[in-house]
C-alpha atoms as a PDB file:
ATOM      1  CA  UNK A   1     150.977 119.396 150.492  1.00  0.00           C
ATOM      2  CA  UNK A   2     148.474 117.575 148.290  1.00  0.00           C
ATOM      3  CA  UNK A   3     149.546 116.000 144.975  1.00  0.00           C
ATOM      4  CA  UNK A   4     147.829 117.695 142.122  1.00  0.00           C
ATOM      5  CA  UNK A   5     147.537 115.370 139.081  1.00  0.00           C
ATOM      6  CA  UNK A   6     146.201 117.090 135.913  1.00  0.00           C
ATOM      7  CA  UNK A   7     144.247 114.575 133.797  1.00  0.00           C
ATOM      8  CA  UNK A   8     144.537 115.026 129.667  1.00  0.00           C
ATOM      9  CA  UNK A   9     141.568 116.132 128.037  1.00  0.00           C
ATOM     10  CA  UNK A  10     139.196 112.955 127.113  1.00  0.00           C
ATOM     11  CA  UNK A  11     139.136 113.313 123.083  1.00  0.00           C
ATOM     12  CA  UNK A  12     135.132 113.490 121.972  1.00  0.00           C
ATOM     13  CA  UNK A  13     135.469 110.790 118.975  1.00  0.00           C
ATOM     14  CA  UNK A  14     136.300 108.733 121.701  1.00  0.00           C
ATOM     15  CA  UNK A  15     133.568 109.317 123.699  1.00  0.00           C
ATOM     16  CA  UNK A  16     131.306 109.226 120.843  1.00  0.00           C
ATOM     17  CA  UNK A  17     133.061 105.380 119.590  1.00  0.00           C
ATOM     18  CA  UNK A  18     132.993 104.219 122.759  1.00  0.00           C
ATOM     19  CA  UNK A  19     128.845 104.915 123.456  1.00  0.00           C
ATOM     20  CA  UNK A  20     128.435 103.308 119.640  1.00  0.00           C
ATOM     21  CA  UNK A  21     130.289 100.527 120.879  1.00  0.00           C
ATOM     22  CA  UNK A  22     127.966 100.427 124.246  1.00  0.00           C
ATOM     23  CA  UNK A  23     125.229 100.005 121.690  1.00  0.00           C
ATOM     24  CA  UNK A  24     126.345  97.868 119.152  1.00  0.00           C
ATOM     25  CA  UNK A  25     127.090  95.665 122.261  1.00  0.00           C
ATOM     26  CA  UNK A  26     123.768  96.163 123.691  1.00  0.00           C
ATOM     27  CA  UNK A  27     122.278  95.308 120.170  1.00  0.00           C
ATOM     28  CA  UNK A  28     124.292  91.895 119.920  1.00  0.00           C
ATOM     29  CA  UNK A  29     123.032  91.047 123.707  1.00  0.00           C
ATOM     30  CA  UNK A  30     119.542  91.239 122.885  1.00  0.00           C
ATOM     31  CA  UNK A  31     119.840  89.571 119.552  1.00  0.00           C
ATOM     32  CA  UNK A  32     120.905  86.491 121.588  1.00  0.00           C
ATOM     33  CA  UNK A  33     118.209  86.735 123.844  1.00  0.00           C
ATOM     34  CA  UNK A  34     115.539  86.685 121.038  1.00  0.00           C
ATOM     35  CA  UNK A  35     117.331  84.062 119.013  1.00  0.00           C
ATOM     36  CA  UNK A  36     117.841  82.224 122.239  1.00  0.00           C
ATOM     37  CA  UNK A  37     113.877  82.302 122.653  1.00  0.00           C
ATOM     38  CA  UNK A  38     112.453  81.556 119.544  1.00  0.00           C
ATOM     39  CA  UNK A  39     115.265  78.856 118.404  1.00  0.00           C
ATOM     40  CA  UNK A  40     116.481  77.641 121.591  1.00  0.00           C
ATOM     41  CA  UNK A  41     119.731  78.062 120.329  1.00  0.00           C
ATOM     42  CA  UNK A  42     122.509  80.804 121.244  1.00  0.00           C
ATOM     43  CA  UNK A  43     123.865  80.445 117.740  1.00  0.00           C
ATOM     44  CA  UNK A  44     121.385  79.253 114.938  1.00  0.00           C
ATOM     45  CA  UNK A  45     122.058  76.730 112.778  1.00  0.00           C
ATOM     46  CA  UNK A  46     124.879  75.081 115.219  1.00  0.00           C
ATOM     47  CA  UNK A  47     123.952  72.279 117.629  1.00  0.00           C
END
């Protein structure tokens, strides 16, 4: 007999905070990059 496990319903603000947070991530990644390319430094301002 196969185990049946019932998974609780994912709540949507989750889902929602969790794809802001994707982006807000993504955001931060590419601000690196371009302050990475036109400075040559990851942070600005620090050696």
């Amino acid at each position: 007999m196969k185990k049946v496990s019932k998974k609780p319903p994912v709540e949507p603000e989750k889902l929602i905070a969790e794809r802001v947070n994707g982006w807000v991530a993504m955001m931060g990644f590419w601000a690196a990059i371009g302050a990475y390319l036109t400075t040559g430094q990851i942070i600005p301002g620090i050696v």
